[in-house]
Every structure is written in structure tokens, then in C-alpha cells.
Protein backbone atom coordinates (compact mmCIF):
# COMPACT_ATOMS: atom_id res chain seq x y z
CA UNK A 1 0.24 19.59 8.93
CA UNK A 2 1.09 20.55 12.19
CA UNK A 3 3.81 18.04 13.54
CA UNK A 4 2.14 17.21 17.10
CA UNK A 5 1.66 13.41 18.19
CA UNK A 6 -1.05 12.85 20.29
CA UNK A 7 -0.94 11.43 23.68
CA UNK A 8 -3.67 8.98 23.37
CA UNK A 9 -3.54 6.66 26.26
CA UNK A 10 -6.79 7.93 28.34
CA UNK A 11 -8.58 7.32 25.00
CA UNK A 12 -11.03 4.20 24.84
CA UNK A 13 -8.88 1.66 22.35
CA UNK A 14 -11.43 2.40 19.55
CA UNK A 15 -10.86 5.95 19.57
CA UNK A 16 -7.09 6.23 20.11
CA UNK A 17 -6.50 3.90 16.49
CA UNK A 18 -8.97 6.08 14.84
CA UNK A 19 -7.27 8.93 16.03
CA UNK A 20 -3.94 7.07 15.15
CA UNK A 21 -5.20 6.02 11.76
CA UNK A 22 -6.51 9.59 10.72
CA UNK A 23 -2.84 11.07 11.75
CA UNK A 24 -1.04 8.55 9.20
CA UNK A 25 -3.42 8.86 6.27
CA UNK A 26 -2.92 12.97 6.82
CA UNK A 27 0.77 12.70 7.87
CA UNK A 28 1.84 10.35 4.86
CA UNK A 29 -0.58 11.73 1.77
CA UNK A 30 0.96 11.12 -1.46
CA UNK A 31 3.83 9.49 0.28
CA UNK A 32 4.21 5.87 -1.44
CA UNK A 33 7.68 5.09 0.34
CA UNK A 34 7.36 1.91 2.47
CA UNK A 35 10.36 2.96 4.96
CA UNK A 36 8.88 6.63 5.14
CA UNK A 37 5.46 4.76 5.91
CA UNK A 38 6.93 2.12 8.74
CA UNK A 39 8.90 5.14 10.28
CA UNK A 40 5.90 7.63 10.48
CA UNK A 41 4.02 4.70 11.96
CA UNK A 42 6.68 3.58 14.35
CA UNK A 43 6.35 7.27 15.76
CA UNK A 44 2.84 7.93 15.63
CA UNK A 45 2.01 4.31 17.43
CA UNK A 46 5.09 4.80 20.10
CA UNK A 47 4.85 8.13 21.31
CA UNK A 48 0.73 8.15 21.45
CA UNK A 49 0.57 4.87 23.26
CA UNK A 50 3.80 5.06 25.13
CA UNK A 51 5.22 2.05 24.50
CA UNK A 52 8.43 0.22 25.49
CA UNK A 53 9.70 -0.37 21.94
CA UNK A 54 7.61 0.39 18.72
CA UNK A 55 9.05 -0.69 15.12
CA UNK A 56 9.05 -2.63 11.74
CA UNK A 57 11.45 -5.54 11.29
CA UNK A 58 11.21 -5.54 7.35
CA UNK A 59 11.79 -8.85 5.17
CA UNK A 60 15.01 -8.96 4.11
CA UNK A 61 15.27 -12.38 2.27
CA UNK A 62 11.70 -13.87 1.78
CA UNK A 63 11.00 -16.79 4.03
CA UNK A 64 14.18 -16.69 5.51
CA UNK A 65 15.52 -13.43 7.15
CA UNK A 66 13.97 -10.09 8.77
CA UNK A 67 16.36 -7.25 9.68
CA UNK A 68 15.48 -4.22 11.64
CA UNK A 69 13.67 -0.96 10.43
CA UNK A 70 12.35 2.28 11.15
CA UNK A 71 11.54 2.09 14.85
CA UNK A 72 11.45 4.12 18.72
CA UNK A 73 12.92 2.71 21.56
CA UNK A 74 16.19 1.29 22.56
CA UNK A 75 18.59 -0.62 20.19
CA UNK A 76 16.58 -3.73 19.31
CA UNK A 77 17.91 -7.33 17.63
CA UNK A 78 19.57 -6.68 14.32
CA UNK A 79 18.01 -9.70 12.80
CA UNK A 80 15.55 -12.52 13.21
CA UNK A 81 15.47 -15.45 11.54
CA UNK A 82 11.65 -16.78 9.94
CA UNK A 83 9.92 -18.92 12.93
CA UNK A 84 12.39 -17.78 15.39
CA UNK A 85 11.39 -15.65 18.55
CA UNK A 86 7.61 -13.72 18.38
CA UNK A 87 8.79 -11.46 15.32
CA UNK A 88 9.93 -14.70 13.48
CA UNK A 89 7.09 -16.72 14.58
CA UNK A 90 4.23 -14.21 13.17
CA UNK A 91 6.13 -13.84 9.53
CA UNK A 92 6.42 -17.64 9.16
CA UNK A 93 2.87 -17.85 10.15
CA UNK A 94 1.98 -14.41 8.39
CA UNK A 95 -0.44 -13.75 11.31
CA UNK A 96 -0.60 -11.52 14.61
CA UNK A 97 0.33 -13.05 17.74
CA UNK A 98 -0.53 -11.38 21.20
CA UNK A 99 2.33 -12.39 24.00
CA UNK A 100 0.49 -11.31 27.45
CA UNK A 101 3.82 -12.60 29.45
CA UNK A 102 7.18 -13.16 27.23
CA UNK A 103 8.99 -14.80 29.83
CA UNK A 104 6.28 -18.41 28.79
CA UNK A 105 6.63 -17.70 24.84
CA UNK A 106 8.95 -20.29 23.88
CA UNK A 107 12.07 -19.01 21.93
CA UNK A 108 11.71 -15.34 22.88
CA UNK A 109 14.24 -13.52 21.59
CA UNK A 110 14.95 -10.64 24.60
CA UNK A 111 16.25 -7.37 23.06
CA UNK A 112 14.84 -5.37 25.74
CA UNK A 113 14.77 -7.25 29.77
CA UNK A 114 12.34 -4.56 30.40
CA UNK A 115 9.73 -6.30 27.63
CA UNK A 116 6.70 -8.10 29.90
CA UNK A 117 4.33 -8.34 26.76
CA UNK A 118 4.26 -7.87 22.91
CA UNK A 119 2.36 -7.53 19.74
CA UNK A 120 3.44 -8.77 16.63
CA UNK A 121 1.38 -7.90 13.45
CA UNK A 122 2.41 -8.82 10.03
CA UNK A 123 2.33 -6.29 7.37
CA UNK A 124 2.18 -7.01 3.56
CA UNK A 125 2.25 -5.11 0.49
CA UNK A 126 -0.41 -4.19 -2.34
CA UNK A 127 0.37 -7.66 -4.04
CA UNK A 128 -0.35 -9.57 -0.69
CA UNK A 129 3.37 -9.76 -0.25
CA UNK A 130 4.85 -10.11 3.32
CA UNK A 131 7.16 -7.12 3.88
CA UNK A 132 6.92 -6.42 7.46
CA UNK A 133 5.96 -7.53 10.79
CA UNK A 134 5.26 -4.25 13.19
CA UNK A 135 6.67 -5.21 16.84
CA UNK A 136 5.46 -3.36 20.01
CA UNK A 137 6.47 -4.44 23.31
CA UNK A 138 5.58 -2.78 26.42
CA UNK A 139 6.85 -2.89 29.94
CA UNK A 140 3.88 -4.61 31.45
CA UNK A 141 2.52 -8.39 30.77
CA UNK A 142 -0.84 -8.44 29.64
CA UNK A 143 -0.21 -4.72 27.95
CA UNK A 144 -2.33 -5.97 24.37
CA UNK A 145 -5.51 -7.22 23.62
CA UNK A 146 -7.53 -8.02 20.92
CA UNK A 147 -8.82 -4.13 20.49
CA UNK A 148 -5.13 -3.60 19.90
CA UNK A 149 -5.18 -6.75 17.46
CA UNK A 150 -8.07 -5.18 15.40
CA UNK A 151 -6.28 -1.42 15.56
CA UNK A 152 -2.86 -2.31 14.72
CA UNK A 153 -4.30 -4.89 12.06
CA UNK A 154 -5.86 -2.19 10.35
CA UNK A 155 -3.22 0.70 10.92
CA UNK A 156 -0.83 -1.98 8.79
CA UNK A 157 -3.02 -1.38 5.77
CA UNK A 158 -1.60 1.46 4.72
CA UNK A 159 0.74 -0.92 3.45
CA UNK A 160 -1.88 -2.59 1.52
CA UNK A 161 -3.23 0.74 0.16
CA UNK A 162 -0.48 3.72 0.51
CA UNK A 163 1.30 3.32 -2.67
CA UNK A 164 3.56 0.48 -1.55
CA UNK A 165 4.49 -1.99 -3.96
């Protein structure tokens, strides 16, 4: 495979995750490695979307404690405690949350002052396991919507489905 990632940001949203999704099924075939998965994503979802900061905050201790991953951008928090900040908040709740202006989220944790809005999608394994949430902040508020929900959502299955345990 040729190792080109697309610029996808004058695609409709439909078209840029199916475009997204195709790359990572070609890009990790055979590949069952959950950190190899989460930093070909980080990538692929980053650089075609241009994003502020793109990356995986992986479970560390279950229920307690996620610590950074595989990810683009600038240095981001080392770790976040469950129910703490957006990250925390979606892997204590083990669902996506949509932040259209971070400044009025209660408890946001700022690694970045540039964030304005975020996406938080949880990611679990083949056993239903939470192992991941997938964090992507961009440097304008109201940056995500629900066609990102629904595309992210379902780029995360690879999880579910790639070999991950």
C-alpha cells in the first residue's frame, strides 16, 4: 500500500469516514495489535481532517485510570482520571460525548488553550471491554457533529473486529 493520507476535508462527512474507514481496514490487514491500530488511526483521522489534536487515551487501570497513547498533535495530559474532564467523563459513561464549546463543559481538563471543541468516543475490545476513548479536539467550537458521532463511532470498531483482544 502506498503510504499517502488523504486530505479529506472538502469531502461531504459521509464520504470522508468511508474513505477513512477503507484506508484503515487496507492499512492495518492482518495487523491484530491494538497500539499499532490506535496509532494508524490517530494518523489517518488527524492528518485527513486536520485536526487540532487526534489520539487514544488507553485504559490503564479499569474504572479508574486512562494514560495517553498513540496520538498527533502537541504534548497532551499524561493521565486522566475515570469521570474527570471530557476523556474521563465518556469512559465512566462508556459513551461519546460531543463538546461544541469547552470553555462551558464543566471540569475540562485544557491540554491544548487552542482546543474550542472536542469529540470523545469510547472504544472497546472484541469482549465488549473498554480499552480506549479516541479524543479529537479542534481549534474551532462547534467543529463536531453527529455525522462525526456516527463516523468516528464506527471507525472505533476496528477495535471490536481487528484482532484485538
Amino acid at each position: 500500500m502506498a503510504e499517502i493520507t488523504l486530505d479529506l476535508r472538502d469531502l461531504p462527512a459521509s464520504e470522508a469516514y468511508a474513505e477513512v474507514n477503507a484506508q484503515i481496514l487496507v492499512a492495518l490487514e492482518g495487523i491484530g495489535d491494538p497500539i499499532a491500530g490506535m496509532a494508524t488511526i490517530a494518523a489517518l483521522i488527524h492528518h485527513g481532517f486536520g485536526h487540532l489534536w487526534t489520539g487514544f487515551y488507553r485504559v490503564a487501570v479499569p474504572e479508574s485510570m486512562l494514560r495517553i497513547g498513540p496520538y498527533q498533535g502537541t504534548l497532551g495530559c499524561l493521565e486522566i482520571p475515570f469521570g474527570q474532564g471530557v476523556c474521563g467523563t465518556v469512559a465512566a459513561k462508556k459513551r461519546t460525548v460531543i463538546v461544541t464549546d469547552v470553555a462551558r463543559f464543566p471540569g475540562h481538563i485544557t491540554c491544548d488553550p487552542r482546543s474550542r471543541s472536542e469529540i470523545v468516543v469510547p472504544v472497546f475490545n472484541k469482549a465488549g471491554d473498554l480499552i480506549a476513548v479516541l479524543d479529537i479536539d479542534s481549534d474551532r467550537p462547534h467543529a463536531f457533529t453527529d455525522e462525526d458521532r456516527a463516523g468516528l463511532e464506527q471507525l472505533v470498531q476496528w477495535f471490536r473486529g481487528g484482532g484485538v483482544e
